[in-house]
C-alpha atoms as a PDB file:
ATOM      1  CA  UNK A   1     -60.524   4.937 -29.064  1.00  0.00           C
ATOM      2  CA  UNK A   2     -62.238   6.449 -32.300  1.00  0.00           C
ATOM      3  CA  UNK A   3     -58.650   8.538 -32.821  1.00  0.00           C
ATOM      4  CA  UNK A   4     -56.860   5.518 -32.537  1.00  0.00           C
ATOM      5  CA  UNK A   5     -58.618   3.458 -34.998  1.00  0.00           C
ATOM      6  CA  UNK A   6     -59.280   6.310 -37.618  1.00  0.00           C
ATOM      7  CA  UNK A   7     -55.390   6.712 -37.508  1.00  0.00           C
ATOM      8  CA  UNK A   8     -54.909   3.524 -38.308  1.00  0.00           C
ATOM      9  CA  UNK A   9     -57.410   2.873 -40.807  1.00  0.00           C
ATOM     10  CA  UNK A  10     -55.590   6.140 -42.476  1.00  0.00           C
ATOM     11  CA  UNK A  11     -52.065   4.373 -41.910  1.00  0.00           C
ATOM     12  CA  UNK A  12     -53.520   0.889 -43.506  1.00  0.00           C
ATOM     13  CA  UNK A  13     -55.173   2.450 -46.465  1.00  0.00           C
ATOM     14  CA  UNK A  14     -51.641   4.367 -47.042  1.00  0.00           C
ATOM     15  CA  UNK A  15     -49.751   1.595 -46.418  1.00  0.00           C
ATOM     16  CA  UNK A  16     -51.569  -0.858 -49.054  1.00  0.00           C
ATOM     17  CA  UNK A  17     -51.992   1.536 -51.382  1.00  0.00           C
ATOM     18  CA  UNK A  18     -47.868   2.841 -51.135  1.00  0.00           C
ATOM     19  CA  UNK A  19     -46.732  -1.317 -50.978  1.00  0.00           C
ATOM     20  CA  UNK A  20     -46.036  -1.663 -53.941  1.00  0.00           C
ATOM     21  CA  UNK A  21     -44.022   1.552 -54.574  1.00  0.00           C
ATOM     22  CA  UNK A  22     -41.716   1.614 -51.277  1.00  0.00           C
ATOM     23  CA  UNK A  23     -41.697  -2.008 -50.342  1.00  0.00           C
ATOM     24  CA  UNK A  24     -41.562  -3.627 -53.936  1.00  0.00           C
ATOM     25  CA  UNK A  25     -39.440  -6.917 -53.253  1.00  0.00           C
ATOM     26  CA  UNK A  26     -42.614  -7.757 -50.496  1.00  0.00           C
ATOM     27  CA  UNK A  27     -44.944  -7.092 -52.518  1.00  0.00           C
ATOM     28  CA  UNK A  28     -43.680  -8.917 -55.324  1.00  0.00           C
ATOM     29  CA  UNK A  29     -43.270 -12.185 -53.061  1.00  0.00           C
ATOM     30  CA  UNK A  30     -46.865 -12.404 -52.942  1.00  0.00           C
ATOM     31  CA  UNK A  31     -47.316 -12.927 -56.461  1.00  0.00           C
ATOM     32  CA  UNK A  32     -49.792 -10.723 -59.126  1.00  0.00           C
ATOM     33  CA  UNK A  33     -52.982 -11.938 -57.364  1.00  0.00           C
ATOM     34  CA  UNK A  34     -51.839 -12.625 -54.275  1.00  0.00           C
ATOM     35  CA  UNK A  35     -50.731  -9.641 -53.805  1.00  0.00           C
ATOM     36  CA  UNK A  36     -54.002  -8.094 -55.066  1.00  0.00           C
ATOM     37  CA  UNK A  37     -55.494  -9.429 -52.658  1.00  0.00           C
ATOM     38  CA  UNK A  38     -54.022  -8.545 -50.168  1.00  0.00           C
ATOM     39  CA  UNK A  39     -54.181  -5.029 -50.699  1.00  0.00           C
ATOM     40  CA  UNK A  40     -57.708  -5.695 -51.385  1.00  0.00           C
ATOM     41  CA  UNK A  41     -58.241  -6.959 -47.639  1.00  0.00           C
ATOM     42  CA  UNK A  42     -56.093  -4.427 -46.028  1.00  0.00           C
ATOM     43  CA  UNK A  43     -57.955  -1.432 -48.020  1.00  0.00           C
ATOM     44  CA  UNK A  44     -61.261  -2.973 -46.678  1.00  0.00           C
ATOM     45  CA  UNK A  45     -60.247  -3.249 -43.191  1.00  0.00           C
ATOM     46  CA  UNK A  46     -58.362   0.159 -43.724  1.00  0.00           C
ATOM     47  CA  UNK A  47     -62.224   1.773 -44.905  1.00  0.00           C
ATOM     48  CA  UNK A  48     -63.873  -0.085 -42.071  1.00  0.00           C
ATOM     49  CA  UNK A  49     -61.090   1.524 -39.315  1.00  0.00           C
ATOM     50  CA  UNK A  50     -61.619   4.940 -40.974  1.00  0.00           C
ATOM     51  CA  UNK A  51     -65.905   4.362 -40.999  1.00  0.00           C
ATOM     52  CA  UNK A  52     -65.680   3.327 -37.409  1.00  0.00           C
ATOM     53  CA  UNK A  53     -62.892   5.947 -36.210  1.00  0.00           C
ATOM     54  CA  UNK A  54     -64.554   8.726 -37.694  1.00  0.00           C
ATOM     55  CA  UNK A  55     -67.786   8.009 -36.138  1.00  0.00           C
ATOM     56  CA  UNK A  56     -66.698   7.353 -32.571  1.00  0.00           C
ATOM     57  CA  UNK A  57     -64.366  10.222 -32.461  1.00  0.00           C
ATOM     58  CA  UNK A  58     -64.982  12.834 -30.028  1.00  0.00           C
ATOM     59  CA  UNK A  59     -65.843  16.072 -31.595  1.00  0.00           C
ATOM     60  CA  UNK A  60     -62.685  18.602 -30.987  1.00  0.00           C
ATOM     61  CA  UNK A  61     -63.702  21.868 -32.911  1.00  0.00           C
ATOM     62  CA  UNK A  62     -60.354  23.503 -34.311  1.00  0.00           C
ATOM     63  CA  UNK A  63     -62.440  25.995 -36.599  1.00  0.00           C
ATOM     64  CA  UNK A  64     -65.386  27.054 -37.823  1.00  0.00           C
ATOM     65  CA  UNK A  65     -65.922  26.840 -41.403  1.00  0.00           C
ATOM     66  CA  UNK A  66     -68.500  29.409 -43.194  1.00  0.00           C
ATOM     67  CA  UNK A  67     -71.166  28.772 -44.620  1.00  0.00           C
ATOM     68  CA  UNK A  68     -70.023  30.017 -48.304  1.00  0.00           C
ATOM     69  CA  UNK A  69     -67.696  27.070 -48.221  1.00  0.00           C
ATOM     70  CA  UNK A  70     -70.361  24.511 -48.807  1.00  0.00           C
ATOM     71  CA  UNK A  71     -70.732  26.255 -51.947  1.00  0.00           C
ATOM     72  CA  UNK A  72     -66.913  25.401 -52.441  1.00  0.00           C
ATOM     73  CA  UNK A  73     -67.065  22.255 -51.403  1.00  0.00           C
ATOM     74  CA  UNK A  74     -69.862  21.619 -53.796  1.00  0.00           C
ATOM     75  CA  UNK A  75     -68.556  22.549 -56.968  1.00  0.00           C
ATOM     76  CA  UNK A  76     -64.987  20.864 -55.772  1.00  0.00           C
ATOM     77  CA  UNK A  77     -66.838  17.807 -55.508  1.00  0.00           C
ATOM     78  CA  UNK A  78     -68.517  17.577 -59.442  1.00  0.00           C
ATOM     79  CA  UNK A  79     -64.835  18.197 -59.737  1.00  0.00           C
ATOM     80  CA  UNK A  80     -63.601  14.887 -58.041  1.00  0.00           C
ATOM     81  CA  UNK A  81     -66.366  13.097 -58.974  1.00  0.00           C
ATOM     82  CA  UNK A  82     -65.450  13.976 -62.828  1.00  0.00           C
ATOM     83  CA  UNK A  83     -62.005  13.500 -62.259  1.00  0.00           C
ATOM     84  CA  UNK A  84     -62.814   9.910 -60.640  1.00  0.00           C
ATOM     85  CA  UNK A  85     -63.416   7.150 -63.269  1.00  0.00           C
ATOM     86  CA  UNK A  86     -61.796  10.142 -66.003  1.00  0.00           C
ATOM     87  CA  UNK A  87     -59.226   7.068 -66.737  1.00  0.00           C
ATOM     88  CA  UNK A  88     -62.170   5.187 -67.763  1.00  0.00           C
ATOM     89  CA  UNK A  89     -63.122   7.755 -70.455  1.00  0.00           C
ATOM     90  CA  UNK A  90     -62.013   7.900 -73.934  1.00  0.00           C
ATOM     91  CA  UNK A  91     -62.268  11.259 -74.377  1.00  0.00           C
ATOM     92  CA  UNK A  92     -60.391  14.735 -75.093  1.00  0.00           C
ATOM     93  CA  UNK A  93     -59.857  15.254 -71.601  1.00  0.00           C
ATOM     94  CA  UNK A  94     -58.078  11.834 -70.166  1.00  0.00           C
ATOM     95  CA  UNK A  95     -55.441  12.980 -72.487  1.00  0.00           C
ATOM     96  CA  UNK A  96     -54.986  15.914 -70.637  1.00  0.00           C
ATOM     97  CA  UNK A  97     -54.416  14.507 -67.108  1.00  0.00           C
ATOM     98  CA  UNK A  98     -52.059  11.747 -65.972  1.00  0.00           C
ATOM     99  CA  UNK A  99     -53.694  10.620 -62.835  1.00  0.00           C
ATOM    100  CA  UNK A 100     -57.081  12.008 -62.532  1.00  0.00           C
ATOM    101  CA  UNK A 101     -58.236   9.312 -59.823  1.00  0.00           C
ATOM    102  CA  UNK A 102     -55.156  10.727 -57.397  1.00  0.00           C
ATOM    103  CA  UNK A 103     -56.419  14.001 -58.583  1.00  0.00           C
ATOM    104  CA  UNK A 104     -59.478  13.025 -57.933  1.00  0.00           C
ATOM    105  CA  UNK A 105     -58.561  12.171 -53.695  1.00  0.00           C
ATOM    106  CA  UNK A 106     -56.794  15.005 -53.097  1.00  0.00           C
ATOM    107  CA  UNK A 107     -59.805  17.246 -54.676  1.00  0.00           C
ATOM    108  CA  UNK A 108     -62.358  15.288 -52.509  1.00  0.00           C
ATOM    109  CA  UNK A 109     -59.906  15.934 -49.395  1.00  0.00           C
ATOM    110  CA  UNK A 110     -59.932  19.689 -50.403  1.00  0.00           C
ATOM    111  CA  UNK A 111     -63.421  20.120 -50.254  1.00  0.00           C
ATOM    112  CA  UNK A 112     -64.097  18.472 -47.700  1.00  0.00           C
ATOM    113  CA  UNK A 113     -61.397  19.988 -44.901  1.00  0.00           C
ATOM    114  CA  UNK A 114     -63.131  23.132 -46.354  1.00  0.00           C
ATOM    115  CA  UNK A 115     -65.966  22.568 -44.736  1.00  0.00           C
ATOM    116  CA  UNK A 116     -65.476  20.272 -41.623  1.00  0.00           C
ATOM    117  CA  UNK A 117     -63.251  21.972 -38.867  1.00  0.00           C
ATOM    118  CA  UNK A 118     -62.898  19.178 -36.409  1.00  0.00           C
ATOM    119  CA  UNK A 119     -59.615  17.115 -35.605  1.00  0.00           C
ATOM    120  CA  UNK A 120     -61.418  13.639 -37.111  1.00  0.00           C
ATOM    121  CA  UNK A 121     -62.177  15.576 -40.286  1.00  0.00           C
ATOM    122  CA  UNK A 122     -58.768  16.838 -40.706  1.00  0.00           C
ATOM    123  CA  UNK A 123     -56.570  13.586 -39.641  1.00  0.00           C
ATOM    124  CA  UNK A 124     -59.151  11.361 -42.154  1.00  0.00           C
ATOM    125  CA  UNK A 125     -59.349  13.949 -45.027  1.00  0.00           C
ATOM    126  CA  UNK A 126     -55.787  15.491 -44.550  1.00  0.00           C
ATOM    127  CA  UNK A 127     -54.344  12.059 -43.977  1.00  0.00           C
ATOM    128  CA  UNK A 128     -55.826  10.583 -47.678  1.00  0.00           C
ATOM    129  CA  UNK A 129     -54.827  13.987 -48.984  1.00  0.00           C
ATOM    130  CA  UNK A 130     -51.298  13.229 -48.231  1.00  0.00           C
ATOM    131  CA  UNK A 131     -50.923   9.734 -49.077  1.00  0.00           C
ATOM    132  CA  UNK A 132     -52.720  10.730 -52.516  1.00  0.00           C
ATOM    133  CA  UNK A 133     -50.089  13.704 -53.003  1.00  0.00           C
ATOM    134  CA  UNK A 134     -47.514  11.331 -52.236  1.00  0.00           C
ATOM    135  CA  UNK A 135     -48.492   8.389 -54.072  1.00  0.00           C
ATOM    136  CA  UNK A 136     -48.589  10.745 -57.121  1.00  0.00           C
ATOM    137  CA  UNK A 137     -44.848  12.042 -56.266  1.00  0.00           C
ATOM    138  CA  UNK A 138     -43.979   8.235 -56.035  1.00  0.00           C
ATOM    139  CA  UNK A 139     -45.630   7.239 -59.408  1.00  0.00           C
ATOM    140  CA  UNK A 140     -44.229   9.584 -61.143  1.00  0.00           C
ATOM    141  CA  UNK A 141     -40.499   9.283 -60.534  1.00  0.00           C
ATOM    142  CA  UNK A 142     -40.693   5.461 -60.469  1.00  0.00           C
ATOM    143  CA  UNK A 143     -42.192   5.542 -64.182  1.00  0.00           C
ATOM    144  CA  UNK A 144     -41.186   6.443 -67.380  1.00  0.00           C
ATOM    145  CA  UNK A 145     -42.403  10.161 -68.661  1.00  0.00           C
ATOM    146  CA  UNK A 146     -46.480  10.323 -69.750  1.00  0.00           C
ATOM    147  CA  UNK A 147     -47.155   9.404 -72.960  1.00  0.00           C
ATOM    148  CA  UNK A 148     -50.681  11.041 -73.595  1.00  0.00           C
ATOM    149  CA  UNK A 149     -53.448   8.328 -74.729  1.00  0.00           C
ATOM    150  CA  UNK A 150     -54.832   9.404 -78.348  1.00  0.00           C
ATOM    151  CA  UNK A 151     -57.362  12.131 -77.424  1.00  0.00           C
ATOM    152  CA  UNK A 152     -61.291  10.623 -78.365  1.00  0.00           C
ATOM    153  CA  UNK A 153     -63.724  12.569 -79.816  1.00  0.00           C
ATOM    154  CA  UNK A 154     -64.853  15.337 -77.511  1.00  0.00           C
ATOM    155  CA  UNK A 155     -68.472  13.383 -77.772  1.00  0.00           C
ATOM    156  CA  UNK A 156     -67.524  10.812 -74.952  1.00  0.00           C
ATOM    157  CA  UNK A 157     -66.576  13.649 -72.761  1.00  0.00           C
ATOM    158  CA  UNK A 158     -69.990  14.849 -72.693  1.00  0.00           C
ATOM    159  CA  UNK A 159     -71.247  11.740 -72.074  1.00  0.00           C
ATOM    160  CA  UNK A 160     -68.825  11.158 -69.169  1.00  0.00           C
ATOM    161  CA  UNK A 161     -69.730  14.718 -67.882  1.00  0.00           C
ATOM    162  CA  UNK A 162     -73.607  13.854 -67.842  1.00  0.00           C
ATOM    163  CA  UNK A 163     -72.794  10.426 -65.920  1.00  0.00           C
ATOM    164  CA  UNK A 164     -70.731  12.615 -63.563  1.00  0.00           C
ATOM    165  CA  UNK A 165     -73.648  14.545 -62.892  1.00  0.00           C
ATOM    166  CA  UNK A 166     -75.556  11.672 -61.875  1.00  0.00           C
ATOM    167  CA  UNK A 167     -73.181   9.765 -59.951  1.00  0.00           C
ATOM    168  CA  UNK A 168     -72.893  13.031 -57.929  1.00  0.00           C
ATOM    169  CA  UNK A 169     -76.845  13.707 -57.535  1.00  0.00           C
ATOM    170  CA  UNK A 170     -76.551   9.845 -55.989  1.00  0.00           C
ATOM    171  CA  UNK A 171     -73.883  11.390 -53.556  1.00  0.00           C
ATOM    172  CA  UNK A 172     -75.777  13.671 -52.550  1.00  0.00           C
ATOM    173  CA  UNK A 173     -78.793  11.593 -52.168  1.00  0.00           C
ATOM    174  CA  UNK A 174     -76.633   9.217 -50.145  1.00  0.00           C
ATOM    175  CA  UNK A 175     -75.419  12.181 -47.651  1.00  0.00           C
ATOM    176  CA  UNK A 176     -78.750  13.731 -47.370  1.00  0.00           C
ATOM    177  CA  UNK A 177     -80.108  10.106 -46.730  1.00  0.00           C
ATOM    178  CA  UNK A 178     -77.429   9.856 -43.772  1.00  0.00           C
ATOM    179  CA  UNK A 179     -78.294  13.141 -42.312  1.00  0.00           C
ATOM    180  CA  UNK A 180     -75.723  15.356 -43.903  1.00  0.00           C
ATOM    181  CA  UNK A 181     -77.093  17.725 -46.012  1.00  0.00           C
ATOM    182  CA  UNK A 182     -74.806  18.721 -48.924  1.00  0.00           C
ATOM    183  CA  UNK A 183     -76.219  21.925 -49.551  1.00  0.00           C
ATOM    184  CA  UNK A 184     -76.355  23.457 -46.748  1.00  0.00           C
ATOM    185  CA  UNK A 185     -79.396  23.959 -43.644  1.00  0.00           C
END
């Protein structure tokens, strides 16, 4: 049963998240926030499928990752967590990157099939990996080419690096907290 409802929860989330881009005229029917909300409930339900799944899923080993690859993992994940709110940041570097929150997914996905060789792992990870990668193919034929936001001064990007590195000290908290150490032991 855990397959079945992390599979979904991986469907849902790619579903609501792709609505808008591959069934338009639908999503349009239900209006700017309508429709908002809507995806809103669907991503919930989709996160609470994937929680659940995940953590009822029978353990089916398909490899054995290292140990060096929590070291990967790591530094992929100051990566994502940077690349996360980047949007957000006014900054030399958002006006380098187009869309560094799908960037930021499929980096998190990365790093974490890296280290977790199990069939859940790869269907939840590998499964937001590929709706990210194709969400970004989607955006960017639908839209017009990237016009680069006016760089900011290079200031705000340390700042934004420094809040990085405390959002992901509270991730790691967080997994250590649940009993899965980040770093390794």
């Amino acid at each position: 049963m855990g397959y079945l409802l992390l599979t979904a929860g991986v469907l849902l989330w790619a579903f609501s998240h792709l609505m808008k881009r591959f069934t338009p005229n639908l999503r349009a029917k239900m209006g700017d926030n309508g429709g908002k909300i809507v995806v809103s409930l669907l991503a919930f339900l989709a996160i609470y499928l994937m929680v659940k799944g995940y953590g009822s899923a029978e353990r089916i080993d398909l490899w054995y990752p290292p140990a060096f690859m929590t070291h990967i993992n790591n530094t992929l994940m100051l990566i994502a967590v940077f690349l996360l709110n980047l949007g957000s940041s006014r900054g030399v570097l958002r006006s380098k990157m187009r869309h560094p929150m799908l960037g930021s997914v499929k980096v998190w996905a990365l790093a974490h099939l890296l280290v977790n060789g199990d069939l859940a792992s790869v269907i939840l990870f590998g499964g937001l990996m590929a709706w990210a990668v194709v969400d970004l193919i989607k955006i960017n034929r639908m839209t017009p080419p990237w016009v680069p936001p006016v760089a900011g001064p290079v200031r705000n990007d340390i700042i934004y690096a420094v809040i990085s590195l405390l959002v992901f000290g509270v991730i790691a908290y967080i997994h250590t907290w649940l009993g899965y150490s980040p770093f390794g032991g």
